[in-house]
N, C-alpha and C. Protein backbone atom coordinates (compact mmCIF):
# COMPACT_ATOMS: atom_id res chain seq x y z
N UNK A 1 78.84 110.34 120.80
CA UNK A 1 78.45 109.81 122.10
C UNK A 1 78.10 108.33 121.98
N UNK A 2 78.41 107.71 122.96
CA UNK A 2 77.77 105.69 122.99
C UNK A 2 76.71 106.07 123.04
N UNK A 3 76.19 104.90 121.75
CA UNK A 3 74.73 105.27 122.07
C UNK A 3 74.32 104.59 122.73
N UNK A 4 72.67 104.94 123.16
CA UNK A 4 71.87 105.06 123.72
C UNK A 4 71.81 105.39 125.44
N UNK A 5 73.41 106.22 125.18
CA UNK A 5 74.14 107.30 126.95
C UNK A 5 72.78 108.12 126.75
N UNK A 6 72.49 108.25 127.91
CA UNK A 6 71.80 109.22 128.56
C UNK A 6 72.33 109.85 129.66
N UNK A 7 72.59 111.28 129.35
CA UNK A 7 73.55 112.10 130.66
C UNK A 7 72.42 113.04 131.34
N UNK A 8 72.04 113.04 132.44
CA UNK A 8 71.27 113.72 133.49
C UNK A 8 71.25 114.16 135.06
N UNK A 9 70.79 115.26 135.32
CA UNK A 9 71.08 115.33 136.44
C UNK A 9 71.27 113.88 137.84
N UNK A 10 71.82 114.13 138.77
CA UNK A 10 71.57 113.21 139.89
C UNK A 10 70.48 113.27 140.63
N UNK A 11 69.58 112.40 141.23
CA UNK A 11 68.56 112.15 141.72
C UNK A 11 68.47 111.83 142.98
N UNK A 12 68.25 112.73 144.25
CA UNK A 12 68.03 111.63 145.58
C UNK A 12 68.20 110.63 145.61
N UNK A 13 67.25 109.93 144.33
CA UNK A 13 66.86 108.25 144.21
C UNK A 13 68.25 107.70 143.47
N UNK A 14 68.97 108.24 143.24
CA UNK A 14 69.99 107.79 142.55
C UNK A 14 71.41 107.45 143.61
N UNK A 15 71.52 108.23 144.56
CA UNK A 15 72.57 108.69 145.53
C UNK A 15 72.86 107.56 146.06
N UNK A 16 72.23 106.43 146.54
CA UNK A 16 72.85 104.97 146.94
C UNK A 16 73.64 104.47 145.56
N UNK A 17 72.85 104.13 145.02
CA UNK A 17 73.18 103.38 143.74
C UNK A 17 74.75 104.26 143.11
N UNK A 18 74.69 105.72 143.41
CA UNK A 18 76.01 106.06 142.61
C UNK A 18 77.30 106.00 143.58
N UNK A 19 76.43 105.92 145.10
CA UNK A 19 78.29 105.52 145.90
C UNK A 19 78.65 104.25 145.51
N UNK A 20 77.48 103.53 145.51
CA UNK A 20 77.85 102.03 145.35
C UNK A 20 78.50 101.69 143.80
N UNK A 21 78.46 102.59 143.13
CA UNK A 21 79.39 102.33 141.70
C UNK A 21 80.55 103.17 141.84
N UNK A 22 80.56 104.09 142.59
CA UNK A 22 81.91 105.02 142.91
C UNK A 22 82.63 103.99 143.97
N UNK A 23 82.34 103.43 144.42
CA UNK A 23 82.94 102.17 145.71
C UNK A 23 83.99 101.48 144.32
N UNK A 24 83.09 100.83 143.71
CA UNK A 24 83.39 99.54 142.64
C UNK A 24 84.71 100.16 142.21
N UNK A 25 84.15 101.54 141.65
CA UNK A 25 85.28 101.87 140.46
C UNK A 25 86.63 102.23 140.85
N UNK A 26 86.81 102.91 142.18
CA UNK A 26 87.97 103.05 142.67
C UNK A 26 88.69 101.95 143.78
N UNK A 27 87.36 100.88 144.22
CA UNK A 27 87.97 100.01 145.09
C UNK A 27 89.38 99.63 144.55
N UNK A 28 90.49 99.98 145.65
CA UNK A 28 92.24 98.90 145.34
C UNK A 28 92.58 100.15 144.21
N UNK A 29 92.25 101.06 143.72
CA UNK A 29 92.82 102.06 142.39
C UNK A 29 93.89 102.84 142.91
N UNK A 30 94.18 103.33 143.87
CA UNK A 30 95.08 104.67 144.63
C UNK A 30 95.39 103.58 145.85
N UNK A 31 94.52 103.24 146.43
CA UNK A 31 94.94 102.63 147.89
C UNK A 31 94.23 101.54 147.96
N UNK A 32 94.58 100.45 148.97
CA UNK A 32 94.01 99.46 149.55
C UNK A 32 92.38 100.20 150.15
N UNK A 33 91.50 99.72 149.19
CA UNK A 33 90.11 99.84 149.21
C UNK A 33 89.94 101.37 148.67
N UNK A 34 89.30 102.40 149.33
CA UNK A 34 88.99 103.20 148.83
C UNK A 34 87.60 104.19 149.69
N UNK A 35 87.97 105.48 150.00
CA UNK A 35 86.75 106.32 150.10
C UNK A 35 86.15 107.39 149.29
N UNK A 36 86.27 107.14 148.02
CA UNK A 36 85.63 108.11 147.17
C UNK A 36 84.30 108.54 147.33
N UNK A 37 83.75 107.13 147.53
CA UNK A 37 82.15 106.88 147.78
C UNK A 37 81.73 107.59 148.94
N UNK A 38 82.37 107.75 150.21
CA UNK A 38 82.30 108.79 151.80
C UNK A 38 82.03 110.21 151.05
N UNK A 39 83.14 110.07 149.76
CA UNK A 39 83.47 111.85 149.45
C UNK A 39 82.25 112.04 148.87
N UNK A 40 81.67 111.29 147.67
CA UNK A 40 80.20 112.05 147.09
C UNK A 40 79.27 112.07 148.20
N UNK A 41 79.20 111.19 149.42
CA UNK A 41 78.53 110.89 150.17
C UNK A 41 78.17 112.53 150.78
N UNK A 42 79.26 112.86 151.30
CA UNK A 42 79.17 114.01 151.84
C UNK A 42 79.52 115.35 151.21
N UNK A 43 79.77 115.43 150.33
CA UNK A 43 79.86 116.66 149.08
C UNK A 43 78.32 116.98 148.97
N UNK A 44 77.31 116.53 148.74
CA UNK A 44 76.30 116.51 147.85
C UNK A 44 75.40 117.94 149.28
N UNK A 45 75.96 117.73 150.45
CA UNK A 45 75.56 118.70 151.50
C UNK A 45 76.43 119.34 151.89
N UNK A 46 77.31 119.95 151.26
CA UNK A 46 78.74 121.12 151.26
C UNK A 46 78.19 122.04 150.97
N UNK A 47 78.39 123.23 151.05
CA UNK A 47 78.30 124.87 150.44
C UNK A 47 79.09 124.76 149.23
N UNK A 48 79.77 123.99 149.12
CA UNK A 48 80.92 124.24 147.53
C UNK A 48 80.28 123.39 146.49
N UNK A 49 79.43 122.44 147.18
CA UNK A 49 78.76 121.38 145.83
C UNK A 49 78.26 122.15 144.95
N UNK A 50 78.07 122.13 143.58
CA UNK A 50 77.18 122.56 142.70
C UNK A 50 76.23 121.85 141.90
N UNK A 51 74.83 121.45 142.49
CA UNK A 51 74.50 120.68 141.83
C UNK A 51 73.76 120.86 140.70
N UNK A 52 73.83 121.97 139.97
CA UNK A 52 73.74 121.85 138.27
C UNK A 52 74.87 120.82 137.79
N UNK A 53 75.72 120.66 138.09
CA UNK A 53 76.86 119.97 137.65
C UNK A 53 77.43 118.27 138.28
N UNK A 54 76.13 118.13 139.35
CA UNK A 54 76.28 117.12 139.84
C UNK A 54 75.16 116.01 138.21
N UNK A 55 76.26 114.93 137.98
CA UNK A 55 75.91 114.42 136.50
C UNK A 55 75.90 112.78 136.62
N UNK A 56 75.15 111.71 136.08
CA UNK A 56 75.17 110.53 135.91
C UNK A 56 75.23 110.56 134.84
N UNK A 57 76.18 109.58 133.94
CA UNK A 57 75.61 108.78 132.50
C UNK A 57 74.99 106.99 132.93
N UNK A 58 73.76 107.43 132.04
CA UNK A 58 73.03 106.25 132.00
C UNK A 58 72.56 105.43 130.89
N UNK A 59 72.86 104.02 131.11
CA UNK A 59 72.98 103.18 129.70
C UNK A 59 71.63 102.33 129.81
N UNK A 60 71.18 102.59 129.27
CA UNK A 60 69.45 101.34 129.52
C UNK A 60 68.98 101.44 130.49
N UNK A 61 69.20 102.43 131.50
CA UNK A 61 68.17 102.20 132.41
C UNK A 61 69.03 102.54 133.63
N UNK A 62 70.54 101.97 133.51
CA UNK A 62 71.50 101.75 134.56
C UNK A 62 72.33 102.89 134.53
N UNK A 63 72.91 103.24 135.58
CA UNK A 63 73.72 104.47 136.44
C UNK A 63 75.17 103.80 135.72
N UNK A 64 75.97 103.88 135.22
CA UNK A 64 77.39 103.51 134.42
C UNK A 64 78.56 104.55 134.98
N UNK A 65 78.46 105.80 135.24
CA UNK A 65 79.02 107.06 135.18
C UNK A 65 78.68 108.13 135.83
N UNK A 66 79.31 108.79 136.45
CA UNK A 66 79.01 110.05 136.90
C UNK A 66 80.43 111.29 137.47
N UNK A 67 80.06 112.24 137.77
CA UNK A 67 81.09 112.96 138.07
C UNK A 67 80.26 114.43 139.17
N UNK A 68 80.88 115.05 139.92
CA UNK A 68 80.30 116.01 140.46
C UNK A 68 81.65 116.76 140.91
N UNK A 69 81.04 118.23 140.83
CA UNK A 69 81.80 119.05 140.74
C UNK A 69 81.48 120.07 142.53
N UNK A 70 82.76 120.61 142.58
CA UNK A 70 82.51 121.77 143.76
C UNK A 70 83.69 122.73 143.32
N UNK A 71 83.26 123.82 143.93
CA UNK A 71 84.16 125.58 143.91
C UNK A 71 85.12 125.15 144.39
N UNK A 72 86.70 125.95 143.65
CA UNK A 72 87.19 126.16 144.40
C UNK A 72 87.89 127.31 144.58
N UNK A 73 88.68 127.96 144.92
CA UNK A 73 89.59 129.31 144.84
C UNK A 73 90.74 129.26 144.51
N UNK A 74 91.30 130.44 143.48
CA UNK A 74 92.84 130.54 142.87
C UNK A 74 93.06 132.28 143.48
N UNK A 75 93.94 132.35 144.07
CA UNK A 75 94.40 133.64 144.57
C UNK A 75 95.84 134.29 143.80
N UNK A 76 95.43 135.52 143.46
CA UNK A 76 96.40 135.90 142.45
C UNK A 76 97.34 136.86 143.38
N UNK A 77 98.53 137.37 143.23
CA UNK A 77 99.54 138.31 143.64
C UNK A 77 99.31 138.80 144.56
N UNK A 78 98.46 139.20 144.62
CA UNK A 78 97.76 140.56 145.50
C UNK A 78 96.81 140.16 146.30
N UNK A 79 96.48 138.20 146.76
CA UNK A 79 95.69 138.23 147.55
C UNK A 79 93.99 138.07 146.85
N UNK A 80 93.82 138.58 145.77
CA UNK A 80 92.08 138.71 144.90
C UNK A 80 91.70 137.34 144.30
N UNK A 81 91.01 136.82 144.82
CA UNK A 81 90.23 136.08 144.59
C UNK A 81 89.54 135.96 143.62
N UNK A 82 89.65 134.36 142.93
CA UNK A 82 89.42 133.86 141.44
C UNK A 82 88.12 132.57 141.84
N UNK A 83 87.12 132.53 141.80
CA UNK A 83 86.46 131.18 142.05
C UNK A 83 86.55 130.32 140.45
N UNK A 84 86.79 128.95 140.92
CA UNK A 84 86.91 128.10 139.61
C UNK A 84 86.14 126.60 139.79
N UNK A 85 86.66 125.87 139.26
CA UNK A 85 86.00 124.31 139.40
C UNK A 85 87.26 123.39 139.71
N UNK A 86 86.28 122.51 140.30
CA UNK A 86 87.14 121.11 140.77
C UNK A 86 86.69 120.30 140.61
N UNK A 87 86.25 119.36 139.66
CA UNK A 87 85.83 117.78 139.61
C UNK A 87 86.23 116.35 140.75
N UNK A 88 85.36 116.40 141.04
CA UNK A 88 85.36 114.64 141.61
C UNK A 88 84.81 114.56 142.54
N UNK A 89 84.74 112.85 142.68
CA UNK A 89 84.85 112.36 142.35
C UNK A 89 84.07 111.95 140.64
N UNK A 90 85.13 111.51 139.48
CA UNK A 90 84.82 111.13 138.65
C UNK A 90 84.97 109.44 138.03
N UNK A 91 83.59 108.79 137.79
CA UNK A 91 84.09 107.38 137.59
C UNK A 91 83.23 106.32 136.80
N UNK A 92 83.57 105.56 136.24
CA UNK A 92 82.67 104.86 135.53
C UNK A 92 82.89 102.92 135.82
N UNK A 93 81.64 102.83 135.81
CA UNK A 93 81.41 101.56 136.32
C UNK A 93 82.50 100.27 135.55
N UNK A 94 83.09 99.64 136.83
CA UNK A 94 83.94 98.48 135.90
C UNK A 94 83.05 97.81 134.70
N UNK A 95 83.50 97.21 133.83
CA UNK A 95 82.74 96.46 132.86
C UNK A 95 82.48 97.21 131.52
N UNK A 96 82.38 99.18 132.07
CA UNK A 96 81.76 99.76 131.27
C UNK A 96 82.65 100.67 131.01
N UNK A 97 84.33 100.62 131.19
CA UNK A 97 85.23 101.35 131.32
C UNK A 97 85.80 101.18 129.82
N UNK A 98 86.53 102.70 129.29
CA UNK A 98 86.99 102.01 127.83
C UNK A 98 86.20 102.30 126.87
N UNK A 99 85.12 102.46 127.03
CA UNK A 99 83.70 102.82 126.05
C UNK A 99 83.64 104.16 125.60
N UNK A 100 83.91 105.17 126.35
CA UNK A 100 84.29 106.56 125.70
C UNK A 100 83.05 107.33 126.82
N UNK A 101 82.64 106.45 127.53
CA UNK A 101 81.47 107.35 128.51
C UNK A 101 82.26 108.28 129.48
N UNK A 102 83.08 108.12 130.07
CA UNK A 102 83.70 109.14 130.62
C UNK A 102 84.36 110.29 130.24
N UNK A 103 84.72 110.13 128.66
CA UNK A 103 84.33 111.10 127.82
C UNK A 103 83.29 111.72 128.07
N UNK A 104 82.26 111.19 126.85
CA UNK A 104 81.47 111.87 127.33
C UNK A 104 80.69 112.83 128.38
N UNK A 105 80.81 112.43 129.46
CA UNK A 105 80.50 112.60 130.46
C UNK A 105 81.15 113.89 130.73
N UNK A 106 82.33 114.13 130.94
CA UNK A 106 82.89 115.09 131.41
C UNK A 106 82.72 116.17 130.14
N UNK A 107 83.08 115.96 128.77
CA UNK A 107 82.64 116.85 127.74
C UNK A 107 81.29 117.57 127.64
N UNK A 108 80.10 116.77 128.57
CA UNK A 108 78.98 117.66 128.53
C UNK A 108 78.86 118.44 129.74
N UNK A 109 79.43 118.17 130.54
CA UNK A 109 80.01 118.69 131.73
C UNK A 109 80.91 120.00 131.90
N UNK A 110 81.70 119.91 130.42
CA UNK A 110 82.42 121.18 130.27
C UNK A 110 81.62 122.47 129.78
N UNK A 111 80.77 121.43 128.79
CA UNK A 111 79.65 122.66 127.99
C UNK A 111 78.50 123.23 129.26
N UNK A 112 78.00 122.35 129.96
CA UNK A 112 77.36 123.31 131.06
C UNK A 112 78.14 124.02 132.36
N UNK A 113 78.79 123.83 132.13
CA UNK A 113 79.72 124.33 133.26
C UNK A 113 80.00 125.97 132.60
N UNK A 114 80.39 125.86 131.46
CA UNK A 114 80.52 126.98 130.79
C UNK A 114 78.97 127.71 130.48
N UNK A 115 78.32 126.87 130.32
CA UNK A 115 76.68 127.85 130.22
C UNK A 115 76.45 128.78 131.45
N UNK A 116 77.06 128.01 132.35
CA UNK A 116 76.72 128.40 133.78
C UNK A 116 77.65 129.84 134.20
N UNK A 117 78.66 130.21 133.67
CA UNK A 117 79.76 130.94 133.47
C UNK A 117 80.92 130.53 134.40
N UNK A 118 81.30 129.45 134.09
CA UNK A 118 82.71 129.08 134.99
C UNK A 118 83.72 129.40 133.47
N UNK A 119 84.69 129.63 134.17
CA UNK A 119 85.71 129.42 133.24
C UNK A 119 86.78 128.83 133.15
N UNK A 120 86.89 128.32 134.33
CA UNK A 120 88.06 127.23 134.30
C UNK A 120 88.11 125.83 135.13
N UNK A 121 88.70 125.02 135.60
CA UNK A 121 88.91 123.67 135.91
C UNK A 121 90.04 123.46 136.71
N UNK A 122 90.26 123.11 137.59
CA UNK A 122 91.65 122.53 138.42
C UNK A 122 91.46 121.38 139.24
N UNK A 123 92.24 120.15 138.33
CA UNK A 123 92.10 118.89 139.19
C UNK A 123 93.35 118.16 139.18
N UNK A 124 93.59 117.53 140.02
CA UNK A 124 94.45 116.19 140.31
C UNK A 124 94.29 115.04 139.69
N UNK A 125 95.06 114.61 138.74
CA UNK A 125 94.50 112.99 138.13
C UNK A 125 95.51 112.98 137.47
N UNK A 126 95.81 112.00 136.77
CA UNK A 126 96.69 111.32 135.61
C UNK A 126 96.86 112.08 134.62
N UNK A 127 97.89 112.78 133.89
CA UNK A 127 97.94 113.53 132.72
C UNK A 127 97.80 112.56 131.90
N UNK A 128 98.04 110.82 131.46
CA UNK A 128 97.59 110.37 130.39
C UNK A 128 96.36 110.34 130.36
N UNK A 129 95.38 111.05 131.55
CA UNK A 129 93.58 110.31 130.87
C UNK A 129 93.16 111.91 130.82
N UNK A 130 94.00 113.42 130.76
CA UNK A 130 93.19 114.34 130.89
C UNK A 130 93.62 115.30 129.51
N UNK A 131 95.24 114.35 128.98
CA UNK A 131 95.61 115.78 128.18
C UNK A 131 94.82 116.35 127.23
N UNK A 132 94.20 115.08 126.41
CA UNK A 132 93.47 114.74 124.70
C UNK A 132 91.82 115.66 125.38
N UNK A 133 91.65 115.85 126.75
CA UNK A 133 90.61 116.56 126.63
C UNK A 133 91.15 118.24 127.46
N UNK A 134 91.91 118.46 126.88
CA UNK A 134 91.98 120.14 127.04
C UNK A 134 92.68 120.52 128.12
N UNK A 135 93.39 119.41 128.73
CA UNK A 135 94.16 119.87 130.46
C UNK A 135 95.13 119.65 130.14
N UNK A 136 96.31 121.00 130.60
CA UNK A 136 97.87 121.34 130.29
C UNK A 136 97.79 121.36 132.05
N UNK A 137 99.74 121.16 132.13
CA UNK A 137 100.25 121.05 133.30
C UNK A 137 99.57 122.77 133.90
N UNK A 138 99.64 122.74 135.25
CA UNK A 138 99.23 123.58 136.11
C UNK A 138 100.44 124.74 135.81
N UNK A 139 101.46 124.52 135.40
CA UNK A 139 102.85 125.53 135.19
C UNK A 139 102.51 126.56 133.81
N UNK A 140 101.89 125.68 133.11
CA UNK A 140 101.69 126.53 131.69
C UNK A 140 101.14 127.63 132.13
N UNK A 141 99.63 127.48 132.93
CA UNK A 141 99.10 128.92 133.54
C UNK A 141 99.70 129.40 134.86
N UNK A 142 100.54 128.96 135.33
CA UNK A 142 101.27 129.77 136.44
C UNK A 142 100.43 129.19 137.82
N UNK A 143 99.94 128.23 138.21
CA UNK A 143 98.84 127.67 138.67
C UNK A 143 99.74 127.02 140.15
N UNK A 144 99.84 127.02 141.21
CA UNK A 144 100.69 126.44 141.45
C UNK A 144 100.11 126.43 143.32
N UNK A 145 100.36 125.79 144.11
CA UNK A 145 100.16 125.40 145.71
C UNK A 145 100.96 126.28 146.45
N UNK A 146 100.29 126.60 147.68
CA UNK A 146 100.53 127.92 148.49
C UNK A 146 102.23 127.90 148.58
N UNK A 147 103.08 126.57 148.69
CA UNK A 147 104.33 126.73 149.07
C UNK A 147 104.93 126.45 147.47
N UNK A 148 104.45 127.30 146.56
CA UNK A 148 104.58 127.87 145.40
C UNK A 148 105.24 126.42 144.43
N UNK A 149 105.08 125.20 144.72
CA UNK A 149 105.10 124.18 144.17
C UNK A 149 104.48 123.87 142.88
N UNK A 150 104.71 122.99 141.98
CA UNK A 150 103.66 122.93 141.00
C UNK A 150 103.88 121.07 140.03
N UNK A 151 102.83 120.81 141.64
CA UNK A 151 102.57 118.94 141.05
C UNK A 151 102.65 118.44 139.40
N UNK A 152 102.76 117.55 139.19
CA UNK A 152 102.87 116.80 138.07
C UNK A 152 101.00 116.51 137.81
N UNK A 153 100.31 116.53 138.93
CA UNK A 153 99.40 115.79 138.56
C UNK A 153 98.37 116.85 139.06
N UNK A 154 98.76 117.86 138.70
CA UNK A 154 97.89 119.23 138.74
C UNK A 154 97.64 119.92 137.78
N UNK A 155 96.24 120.06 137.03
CA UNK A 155 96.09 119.86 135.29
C UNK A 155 94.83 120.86 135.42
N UNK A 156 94.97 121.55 134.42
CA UNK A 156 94.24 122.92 134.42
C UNK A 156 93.62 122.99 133.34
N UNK A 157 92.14 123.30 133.05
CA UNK A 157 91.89 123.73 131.33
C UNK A 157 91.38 124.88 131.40
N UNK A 158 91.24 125.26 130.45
CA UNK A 158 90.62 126.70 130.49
C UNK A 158 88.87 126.60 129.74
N UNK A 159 88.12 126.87 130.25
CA UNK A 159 86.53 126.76 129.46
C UNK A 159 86.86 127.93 129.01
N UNK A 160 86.97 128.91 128.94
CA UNK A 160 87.27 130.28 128.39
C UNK A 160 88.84 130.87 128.08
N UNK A 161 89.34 130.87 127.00
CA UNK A 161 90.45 131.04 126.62
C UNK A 161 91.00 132.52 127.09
N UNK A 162 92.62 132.40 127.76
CA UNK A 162 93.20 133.63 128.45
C UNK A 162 92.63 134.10 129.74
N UNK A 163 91.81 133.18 130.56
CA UNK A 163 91.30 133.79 131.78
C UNK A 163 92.58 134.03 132.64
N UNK A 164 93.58 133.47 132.51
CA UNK A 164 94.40 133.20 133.60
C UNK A 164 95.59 135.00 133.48
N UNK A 165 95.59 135.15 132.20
CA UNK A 165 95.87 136.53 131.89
C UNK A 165 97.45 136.86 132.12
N UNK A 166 98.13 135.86 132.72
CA UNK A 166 99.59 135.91 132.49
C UNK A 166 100.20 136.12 134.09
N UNK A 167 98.74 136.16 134.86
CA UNK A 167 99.15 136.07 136.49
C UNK A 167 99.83 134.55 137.34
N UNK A 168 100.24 134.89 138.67
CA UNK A 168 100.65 133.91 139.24
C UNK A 168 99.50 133.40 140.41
N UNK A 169 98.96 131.95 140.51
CA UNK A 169 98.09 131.73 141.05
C UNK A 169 98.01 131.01 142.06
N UNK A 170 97.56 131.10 142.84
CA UNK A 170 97.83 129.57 144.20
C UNK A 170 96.49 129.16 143.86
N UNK A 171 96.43 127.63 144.16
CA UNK A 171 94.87 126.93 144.03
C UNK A 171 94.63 126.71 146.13
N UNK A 172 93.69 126.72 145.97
CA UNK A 172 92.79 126.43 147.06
C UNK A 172 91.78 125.73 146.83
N UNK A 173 91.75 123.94 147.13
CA UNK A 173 90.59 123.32 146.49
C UNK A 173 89.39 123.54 148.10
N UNK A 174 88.26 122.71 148.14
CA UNK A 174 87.74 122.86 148.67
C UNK A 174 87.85 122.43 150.48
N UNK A 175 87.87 122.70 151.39
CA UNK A 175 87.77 121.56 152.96
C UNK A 175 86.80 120.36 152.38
N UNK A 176 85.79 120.15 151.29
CA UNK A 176 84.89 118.98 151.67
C UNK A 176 86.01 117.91 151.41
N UNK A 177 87.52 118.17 150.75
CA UNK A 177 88.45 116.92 150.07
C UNK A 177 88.94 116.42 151.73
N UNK A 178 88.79 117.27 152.97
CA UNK A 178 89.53 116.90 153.75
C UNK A 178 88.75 115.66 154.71
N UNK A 179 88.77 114.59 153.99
CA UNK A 179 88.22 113.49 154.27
C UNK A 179 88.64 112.92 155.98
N UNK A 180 87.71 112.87 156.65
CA UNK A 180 87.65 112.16 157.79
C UNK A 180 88.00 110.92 158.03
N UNK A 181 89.14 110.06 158.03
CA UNK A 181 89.54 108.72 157.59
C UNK A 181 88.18 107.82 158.49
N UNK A 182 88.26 108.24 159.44
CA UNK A 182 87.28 107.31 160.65
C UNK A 182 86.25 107.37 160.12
N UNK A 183 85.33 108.24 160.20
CA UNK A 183 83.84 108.46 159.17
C UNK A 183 83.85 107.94 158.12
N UNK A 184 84.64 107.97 157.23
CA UNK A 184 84.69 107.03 156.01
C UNK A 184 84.54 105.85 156.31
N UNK A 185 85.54 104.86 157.22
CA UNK A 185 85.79 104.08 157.20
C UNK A 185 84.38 103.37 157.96
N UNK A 186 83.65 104.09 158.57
CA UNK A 186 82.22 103.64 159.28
C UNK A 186 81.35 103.53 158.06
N UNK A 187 81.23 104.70 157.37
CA UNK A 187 80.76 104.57 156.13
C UNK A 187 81.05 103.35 155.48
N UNK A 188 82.14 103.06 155.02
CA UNK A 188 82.07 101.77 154.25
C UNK A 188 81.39 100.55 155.02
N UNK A 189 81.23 100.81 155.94
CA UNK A 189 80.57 99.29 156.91
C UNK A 189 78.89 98.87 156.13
N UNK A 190 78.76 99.97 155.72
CA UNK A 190 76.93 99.90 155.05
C UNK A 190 76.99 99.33 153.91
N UNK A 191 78.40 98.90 153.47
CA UNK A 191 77.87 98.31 151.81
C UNK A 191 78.61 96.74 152.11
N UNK A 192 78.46 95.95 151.39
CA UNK A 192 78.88 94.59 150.84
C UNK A 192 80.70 94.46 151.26
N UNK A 193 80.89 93.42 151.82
CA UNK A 193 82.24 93.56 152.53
C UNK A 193 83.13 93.49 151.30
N UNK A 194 84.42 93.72 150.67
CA UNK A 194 85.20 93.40 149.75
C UNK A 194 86.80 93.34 150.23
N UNK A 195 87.37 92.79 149.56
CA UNK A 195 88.85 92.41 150.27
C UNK A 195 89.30 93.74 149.53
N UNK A 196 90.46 94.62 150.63
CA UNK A 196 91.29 95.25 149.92
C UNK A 196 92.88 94.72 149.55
N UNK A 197 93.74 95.40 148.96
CA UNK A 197 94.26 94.82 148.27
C UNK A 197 95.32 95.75 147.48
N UNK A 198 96.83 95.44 146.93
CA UNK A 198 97.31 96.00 146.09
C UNK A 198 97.52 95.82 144.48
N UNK A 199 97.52 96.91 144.56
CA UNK A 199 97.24 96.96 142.52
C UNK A 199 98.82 97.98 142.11
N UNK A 200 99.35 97.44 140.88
CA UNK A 200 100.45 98.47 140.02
C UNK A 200 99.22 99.90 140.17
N UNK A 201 98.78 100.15 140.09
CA UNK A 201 98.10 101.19 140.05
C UNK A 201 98.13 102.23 141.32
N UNK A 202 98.47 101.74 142.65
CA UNK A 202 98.48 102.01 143.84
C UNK A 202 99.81 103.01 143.64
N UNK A 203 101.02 102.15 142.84
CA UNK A 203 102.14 103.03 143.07
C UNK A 203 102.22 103.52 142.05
N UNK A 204 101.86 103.51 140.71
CA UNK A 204 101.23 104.93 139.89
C UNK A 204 100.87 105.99 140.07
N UNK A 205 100.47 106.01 141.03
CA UNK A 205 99.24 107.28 142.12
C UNK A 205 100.43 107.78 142.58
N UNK A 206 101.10 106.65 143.24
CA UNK A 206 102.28 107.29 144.49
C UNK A 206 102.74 108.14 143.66
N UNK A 207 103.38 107.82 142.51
CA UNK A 207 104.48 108.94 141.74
C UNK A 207 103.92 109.91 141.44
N UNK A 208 102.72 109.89 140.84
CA UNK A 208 102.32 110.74 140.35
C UNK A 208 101.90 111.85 141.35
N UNK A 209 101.60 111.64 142.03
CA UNK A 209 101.16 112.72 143.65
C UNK A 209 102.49 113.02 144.47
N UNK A 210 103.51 112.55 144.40
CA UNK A 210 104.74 113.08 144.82
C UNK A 210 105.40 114.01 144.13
N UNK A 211 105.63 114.13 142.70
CA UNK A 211 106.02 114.55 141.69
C UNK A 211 105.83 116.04 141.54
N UNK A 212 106.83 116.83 140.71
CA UNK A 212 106.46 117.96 140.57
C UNK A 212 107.47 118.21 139.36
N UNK A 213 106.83 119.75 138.82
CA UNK A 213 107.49 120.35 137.82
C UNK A 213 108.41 121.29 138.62
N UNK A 214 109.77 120.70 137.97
CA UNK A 214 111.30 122.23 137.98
C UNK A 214 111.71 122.56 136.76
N UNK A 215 111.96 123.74 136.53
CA UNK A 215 112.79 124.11 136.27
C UNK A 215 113.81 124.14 135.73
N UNK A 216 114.49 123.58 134.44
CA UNK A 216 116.04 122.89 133.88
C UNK A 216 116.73 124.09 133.79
């Protein structure tokens, strides 16, 4: 671990200070500006939030990192219901990116998550920043979106080895992802104005969220 990380729960007193570093870290990353910061905003009062698992890493004193998690559902063949995990927003403060804290972060995150008895993980992100920590394509476990699709950037781990048992699964992440563009966008009016903007990174996202696994 970097030292002198300190990983701990989130704090009331903390909840400004961590949109305002969730703002930073994704401002211009996926899209011109960004509402990640709306999403913890309003996750933290969802029925799906879990806040044993809602997490900051902190470096001297300062908020650097964090990640929070909510339920979501995988439905097998027959309709039966699987509850699992969904991470995010996950992010670490510019400046402090590169350091291995988001590692961290999410690695102690896996170990309580598993104390807690979850056993598995299903998120959307980049397969270069998830493989080296335990996430295979969504196809390996049969994992796949109601119109039986199966994204490129749909990455699955298992906290408990063989849960998935050789079934076919649809994911169902949570309604709190179904972001209100307008509300957000009021939301952002409360912090520090910033120019948005395009980044190579914008159309990185694009591919990667269009994309899917077939079949040869």
């Amino acid at each position: 671990m970097v030292k002198d990380l300190v990983i701990r729960r989130e704090m009331p007193e903390d909840y400004r200070e961590v949109e305002r570093m969730v703002r930073e870290a994704f401002w211009n990353l996926y899209v011109p500006g960004c509402n990640e910061h709306y999403l913890a905003h309003v996750m933290r009062g969802h029925k799906d939030f879990i806040g044993e698992l809602d997490l900051v890493a902190e470096l001297r004193g300062r908020i650097v990192g964090n990640v929070m998690y909510t339920k979501s559902t995988l439905k097998d063949e027959r309709g039966r219901e699987k509850e699992i995990l969904t991470f995010g927003p996950v992010s670490v403060l510019p400046g402090f990116q590169r350091r291995g804290i988001g590692k961290a972060l999410l690695n102690y995150s896996f170990e309580k998550a598993a104390e807690l008895g979850h056993d598995a993980v299903v998120i959307f992100g980049n397969p270069g920043n998830y493989v080296s920590m335990g996430f295979k394509s969504c196809k390996r476990f049969r994992v796949c979106l109601e119109n039986g699709v199966f994204p490129c950037a749909m990455l699955v781990k298992e906290l408990k080895e063989g849960v998935f048992d050789g079934k076919w699964w649809v994911y169902h992440e949570s309604p709190v992802f179904n972001i209100d563009e307008r509300a957000a966008a009021e939301f952002d009016r409360e912090f520090e104005e910033k120019e948005k903007g395009t980044r190579p990174s914008q159309e990185e996202f694009y591919i990667y969220s269009h994309s899917i696994i077939r079949d040869i």
